[in-house]
C-alpha atoms as a PDB file:
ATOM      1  CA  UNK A   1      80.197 -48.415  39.726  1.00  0.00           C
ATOM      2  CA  UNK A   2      81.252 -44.720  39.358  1.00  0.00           C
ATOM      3  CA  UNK A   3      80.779 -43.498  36.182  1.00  0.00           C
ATOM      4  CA  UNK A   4      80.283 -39.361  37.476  1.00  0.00           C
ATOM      5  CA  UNK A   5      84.151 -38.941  37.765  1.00  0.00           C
ATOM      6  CA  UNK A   6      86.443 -41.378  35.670  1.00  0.00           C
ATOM      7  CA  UNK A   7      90.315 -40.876  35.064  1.00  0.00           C
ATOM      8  CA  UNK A   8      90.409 -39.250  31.767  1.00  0.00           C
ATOM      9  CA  UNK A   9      93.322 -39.724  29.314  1.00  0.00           C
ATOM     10  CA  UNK A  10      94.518 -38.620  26.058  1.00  0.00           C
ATOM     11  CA  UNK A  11      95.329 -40.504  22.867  1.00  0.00           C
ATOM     12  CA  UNK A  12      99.003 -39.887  23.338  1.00  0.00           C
ATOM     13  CA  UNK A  13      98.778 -40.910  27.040  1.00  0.00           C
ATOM     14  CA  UNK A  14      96.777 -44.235  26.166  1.00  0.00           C
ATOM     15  CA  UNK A  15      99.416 -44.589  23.546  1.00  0.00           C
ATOM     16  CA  UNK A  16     102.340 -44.358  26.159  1.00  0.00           C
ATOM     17  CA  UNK A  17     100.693 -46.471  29.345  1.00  0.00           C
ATOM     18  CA  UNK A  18      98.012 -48.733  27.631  1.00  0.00           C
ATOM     19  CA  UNK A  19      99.173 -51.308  29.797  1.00  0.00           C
ATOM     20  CA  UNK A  20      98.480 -49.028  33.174  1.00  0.00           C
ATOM     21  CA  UNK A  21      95.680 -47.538  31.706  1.00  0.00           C
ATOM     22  CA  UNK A  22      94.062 -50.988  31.249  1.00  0.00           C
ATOM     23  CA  UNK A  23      94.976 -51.917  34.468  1.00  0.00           C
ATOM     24  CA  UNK A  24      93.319 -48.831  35.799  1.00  0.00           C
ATOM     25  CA  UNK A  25      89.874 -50.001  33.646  1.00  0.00           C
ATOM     26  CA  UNK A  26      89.790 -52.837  36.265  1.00  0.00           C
ATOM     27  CA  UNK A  27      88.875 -50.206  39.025  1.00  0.00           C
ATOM     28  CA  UNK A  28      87.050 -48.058  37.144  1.00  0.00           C
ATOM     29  CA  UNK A  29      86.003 -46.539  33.507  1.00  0.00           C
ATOM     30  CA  UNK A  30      88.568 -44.839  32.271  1.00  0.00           C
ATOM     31  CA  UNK A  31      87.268 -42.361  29.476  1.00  0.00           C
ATOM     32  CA  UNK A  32      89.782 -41.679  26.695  1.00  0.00           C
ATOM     33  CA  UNK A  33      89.794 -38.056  24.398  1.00  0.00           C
ATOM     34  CA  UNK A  34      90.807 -37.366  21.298  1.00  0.00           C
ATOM     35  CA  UNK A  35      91.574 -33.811  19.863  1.00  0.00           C
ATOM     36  CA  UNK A  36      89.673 -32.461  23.374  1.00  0.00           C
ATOM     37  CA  UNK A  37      87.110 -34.705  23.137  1.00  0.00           C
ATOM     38  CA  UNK A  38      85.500 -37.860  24.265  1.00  0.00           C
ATOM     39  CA  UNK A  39      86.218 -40.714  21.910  1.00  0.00           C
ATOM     40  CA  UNK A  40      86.223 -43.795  23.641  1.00  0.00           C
ATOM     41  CA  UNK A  41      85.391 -45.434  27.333  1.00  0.00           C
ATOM     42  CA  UNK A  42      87.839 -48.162  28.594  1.00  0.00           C
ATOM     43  CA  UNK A  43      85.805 -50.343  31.195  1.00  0.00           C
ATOM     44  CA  UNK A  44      86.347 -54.043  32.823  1.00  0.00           C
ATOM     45  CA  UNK A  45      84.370 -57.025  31.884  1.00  0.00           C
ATOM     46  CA  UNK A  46      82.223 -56.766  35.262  1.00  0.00           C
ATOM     47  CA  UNK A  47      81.033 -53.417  34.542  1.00  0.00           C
ATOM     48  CA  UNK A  48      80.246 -53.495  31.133  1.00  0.00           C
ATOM     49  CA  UNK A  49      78.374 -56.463  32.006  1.00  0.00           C
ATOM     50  CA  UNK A  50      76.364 -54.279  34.887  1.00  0.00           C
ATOM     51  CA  UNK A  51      75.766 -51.341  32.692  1.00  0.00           C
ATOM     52  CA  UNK A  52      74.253 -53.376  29.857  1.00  0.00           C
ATOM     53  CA  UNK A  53      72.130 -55.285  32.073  1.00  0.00           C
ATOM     54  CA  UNK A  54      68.416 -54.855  32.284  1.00  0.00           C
ATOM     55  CA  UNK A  55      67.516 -56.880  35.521  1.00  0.00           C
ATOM     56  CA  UNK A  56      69.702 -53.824  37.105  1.00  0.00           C
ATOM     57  CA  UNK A  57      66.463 -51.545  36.250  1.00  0.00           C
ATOM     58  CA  UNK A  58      63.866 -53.706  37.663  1.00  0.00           C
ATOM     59  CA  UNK A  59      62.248 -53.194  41.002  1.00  0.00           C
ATOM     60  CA  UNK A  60      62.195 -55.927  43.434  1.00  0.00           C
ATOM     61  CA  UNK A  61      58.964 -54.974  43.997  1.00  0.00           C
ATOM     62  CA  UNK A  62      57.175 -55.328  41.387  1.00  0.00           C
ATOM     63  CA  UNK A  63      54.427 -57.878  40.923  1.00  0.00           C
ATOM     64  CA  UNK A  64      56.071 -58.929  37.404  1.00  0.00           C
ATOM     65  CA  UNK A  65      59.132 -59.767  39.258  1.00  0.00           C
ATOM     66  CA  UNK A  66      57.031 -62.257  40.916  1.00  0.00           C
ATOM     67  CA  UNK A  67      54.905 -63.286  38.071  1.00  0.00           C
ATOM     68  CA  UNK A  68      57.772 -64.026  36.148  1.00  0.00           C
ATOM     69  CA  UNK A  69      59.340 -66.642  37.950  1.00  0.00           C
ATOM     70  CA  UNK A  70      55.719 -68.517  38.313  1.00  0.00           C
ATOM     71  CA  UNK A  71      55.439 -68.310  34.680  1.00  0.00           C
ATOM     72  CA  UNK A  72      58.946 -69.576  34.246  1.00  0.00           C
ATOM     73  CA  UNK A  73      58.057 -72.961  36.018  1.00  0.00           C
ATOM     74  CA  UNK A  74      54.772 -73.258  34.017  1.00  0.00           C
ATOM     75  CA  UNK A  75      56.789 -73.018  30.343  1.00  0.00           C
ATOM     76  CA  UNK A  76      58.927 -75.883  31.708  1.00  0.00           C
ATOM     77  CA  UNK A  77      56.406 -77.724  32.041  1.00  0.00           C
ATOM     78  CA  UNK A  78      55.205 -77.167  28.575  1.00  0.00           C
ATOM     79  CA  UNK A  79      57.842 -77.524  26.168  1.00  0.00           C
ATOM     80  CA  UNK A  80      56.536 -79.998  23.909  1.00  0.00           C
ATOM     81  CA  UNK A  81      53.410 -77.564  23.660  1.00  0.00           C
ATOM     82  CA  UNK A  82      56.209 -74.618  23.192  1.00  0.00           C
ATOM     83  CA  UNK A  83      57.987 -76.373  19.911  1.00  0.00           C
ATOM     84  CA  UNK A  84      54.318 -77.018  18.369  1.00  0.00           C
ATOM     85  CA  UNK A  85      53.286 -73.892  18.573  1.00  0.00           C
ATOM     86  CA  UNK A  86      56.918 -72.598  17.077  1.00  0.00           C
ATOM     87  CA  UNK A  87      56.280 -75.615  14.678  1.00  0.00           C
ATOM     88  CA  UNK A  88      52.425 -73.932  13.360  1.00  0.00           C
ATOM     89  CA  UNK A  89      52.972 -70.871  14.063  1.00  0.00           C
ATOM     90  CA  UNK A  90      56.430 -69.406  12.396  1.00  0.00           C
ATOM     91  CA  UNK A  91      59.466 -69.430  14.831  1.00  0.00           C
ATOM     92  CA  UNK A  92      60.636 -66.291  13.847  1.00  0.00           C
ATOM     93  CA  UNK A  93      60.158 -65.486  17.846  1.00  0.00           C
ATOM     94  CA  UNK A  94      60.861 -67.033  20.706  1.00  0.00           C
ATOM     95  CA  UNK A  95      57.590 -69.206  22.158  1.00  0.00           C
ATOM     96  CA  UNK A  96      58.155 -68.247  25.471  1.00  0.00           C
ATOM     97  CA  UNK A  97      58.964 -64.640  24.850  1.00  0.00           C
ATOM     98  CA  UNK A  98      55.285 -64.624  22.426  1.00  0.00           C
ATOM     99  CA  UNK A  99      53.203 -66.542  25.789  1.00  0.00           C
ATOM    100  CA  UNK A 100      54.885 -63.797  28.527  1.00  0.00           C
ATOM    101  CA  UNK A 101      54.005 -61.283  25.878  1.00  0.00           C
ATOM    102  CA  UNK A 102      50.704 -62.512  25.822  1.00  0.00           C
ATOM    103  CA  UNK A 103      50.464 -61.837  29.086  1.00  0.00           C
ATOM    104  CA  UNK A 104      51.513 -58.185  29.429  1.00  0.00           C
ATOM    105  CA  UNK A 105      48.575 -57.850  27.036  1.00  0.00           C
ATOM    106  CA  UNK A 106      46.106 -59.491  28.912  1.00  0.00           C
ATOM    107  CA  UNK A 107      47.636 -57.793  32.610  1.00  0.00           C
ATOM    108  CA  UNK A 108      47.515 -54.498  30.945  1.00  0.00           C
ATOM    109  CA  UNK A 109      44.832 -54.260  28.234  1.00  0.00           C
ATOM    110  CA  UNK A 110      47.160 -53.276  25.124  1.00  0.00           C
ATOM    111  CA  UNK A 111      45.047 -52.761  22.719  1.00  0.00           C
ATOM    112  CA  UNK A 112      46.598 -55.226  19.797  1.00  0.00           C
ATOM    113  CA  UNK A 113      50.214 -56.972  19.039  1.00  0.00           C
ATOM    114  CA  UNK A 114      51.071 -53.759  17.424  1.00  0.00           C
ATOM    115  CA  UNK A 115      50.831 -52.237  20.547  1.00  0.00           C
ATOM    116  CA  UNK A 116      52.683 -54.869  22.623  1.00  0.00           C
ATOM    117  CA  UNK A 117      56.098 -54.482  20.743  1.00  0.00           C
ATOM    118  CA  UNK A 118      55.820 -50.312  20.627  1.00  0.00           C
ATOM    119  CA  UNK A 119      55.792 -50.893  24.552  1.00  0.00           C
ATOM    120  CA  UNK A 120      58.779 -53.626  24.340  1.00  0.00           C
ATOM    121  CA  UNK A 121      60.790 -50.789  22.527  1.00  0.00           C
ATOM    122  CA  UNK A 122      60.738 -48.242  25.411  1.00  0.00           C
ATOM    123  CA  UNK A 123      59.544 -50.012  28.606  1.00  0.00           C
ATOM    124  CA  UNK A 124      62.831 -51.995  29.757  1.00  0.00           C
ATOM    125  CA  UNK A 125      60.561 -53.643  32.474  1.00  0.00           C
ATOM    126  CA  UNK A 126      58.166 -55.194  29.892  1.00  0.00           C
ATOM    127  CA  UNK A 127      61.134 -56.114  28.004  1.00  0.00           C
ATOM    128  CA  UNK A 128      62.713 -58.072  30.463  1.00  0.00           C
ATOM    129  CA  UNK A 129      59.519 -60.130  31.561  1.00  0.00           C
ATOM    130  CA  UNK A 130      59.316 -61.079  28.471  1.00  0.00           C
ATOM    131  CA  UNK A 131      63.117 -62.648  28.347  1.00  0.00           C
ATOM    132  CA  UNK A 132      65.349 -59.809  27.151  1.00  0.00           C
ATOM    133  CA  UNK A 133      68.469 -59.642  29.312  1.00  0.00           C
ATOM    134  CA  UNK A 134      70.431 -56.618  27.587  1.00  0.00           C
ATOM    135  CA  UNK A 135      69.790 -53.173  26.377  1.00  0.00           C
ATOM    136  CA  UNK A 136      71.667 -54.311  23.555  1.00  0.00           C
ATOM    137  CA  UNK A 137      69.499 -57.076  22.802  1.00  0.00           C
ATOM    138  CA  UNK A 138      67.420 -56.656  19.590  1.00  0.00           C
ATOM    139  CA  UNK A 139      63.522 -56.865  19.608  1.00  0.00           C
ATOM    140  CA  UNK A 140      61.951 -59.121  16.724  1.00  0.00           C
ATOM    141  CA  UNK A 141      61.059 -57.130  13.628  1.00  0.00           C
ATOM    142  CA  UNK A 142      57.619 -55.694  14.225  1.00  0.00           C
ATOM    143  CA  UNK A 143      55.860 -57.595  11.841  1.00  0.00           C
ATOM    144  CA  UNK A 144      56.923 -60.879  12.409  1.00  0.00           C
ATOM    145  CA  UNK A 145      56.451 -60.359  16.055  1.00  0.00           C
ATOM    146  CA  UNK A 146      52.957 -58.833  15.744  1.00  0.00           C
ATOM    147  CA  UNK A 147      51.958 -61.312  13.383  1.00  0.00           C
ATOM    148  CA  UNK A 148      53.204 -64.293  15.345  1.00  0.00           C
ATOM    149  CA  UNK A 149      51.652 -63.236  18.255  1.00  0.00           C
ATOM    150  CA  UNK A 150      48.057 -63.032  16.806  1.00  0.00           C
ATOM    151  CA  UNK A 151      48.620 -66.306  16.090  1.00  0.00           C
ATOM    152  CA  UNK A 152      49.571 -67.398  19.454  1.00  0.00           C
ATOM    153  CA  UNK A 153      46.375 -65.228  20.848  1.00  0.00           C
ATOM    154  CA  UNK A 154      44.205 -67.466  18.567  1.00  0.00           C
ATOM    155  CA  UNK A 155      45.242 -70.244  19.504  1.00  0.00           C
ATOM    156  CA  UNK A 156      43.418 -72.100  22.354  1.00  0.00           C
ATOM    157  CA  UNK A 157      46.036 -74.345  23.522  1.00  0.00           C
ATOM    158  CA  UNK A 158      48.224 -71.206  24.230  1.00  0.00           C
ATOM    159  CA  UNK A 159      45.652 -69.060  25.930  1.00  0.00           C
ATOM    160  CA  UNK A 160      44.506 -71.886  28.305  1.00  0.00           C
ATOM    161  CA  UNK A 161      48.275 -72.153  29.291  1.00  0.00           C
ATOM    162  CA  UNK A 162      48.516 -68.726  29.493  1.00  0.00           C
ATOM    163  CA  UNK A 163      44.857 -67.793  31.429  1.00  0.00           C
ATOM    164  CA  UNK A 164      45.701 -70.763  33.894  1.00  0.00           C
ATOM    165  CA  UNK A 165      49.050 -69.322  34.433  1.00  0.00           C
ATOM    166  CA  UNK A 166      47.583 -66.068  35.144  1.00  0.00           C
ATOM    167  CA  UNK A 167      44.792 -67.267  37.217  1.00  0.00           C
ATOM    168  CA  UNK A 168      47.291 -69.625  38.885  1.00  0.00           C
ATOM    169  CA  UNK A 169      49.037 -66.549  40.078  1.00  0.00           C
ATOM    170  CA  UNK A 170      48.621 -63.874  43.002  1.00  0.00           C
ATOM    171  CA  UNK A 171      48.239 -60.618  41.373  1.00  0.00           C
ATOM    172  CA  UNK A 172      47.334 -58.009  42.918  1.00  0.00           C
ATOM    173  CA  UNK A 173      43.823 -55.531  41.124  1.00  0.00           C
ATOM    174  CA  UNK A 174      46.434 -52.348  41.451  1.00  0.00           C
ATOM    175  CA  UNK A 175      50.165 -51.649  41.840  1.00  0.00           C
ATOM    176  CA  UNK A 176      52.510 -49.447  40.970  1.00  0.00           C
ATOM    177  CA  UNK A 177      52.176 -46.937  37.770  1.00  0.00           C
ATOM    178  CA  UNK A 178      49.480 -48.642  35.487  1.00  0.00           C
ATOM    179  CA  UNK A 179      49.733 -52.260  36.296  1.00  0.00           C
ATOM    180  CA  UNK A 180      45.804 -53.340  36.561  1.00  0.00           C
ATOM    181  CA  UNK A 181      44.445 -56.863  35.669  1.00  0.00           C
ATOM    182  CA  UNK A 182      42.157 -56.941  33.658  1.00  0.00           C
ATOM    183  CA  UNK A 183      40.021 -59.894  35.066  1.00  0.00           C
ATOM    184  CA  UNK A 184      37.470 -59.733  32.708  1.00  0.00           C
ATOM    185  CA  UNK A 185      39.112 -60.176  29.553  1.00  0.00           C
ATOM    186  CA  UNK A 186      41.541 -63.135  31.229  1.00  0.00           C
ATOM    187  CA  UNK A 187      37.973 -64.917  32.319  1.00  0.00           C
ATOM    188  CA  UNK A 188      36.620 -63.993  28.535  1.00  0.00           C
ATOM    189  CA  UNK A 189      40.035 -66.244  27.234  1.00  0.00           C
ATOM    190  CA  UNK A 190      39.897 -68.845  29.955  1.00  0.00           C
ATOM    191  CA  UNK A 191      36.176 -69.348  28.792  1.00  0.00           C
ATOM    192  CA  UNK A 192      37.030 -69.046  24.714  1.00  0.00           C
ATOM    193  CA  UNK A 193      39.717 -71.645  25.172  1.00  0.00           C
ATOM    194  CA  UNK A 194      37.360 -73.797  27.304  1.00  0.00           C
ATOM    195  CA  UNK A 195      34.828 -74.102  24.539  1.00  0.00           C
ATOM    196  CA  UNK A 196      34.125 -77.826  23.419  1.00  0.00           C
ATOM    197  CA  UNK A 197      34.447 -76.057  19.543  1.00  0.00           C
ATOM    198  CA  UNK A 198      37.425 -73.989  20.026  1.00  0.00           C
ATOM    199  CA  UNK A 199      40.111 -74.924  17.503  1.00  0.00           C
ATOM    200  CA  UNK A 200      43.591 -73.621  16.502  1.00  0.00           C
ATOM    201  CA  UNK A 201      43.723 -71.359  13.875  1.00  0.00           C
ATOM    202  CA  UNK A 202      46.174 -71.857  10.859  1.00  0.00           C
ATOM    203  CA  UNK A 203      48.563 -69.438  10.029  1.00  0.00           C
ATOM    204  CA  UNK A 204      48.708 -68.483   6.378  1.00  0.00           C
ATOM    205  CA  UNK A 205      51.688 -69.350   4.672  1.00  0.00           C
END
């Protein structure tokens, strides 16, 4: 998609060939000014589709490109478990996007929930592992998200889905930028959630 040199038109030109000028869209952008400026971009339905979509960003690469199609097949697996947890714990967010969230916080030791959606709002990677297809795509409201996913963290049923999920897995100590497992803290859940007396914990109302 070239976006460096589109056909630029007027307002009395797009007024006079809108047809043509749509037509043109179909090839590429077509950016339209008004009073010497830019005002609007005309583009077709495959490239507005291309431009607002995140999997276009991600690296092939990377080990959460991997991890996330593993996890995928494990949350199919557990969608009765999945509705429970929306069931106890809120619903204001998406189960699956709270367990893969989960996850980034366990792979990369962020510090609280807090923490987890302040990366979600700049780091498109994160945000797609965790199910967001579009930059457009709106992130849950920080408190209900943060709050939600405390719950899911304290609750054993999720973190032995999520520990054997990540255990399950081949990931690599090191990769790219600052992607490091942190095994200890994943064995510290897998053992927490393992305990005879571990229980769910009830969200306040």
């Amino acid at each position: 998609m070239k976006w460096m040199s589109p056909l630029r038109v007027t307002m009395q030109e797009l007024d006079a060939r809108l047809s043509k000028i749509v037509e043109r869209a179909r090839e590429g952008p077509v950016a339209v000014n008004r009073y010497g400026s830019p005002w609007v971009w005309i583009v077709s339905h495959q490239a507005w589709v291309q431009a607002d979509n995140l999997r276009a960003l991600v690296p092939q690469s990377h080990p959460l490109v991997a991890l996330r199609d593993q996890v995928e097949d494990t949350l199919r697996h557990e969608r009765t478990l999945l509705a429970e947890l929306e069931r106890q714990h809120g619903g204001t967010v998406d189960a699956s996007t709270l367990f893969k969230s989960l996850m980034l916080q366990i792979i990369y030791s962020l510090e609280d929930a807090q923490k987890v959606h302040e990366s979600l709002a700049y780091n498109m990677l994160f945000r797609w592992f965790v199910g967001f297809e579009r930059f457009a795509d709106e992130l849950p409201a920080r408190a209900a998200f943060a709050r939600e996913l405390e719950a899911f963290g304290g609750d054993p049923r999720a973190v032995r889905v999520v520990t054997r999920a990540l255990s399950g897995a081949f990931l690599p100590e090191s990769g790219d930028g600052d992607f490091r497992v942190n095994r200890g803290l994943l064995h510290a859940l897998s053992s927490w959630a393992s305990a005879p007396d571990a229980r769910p914990r009830e969200t306040a109302p």
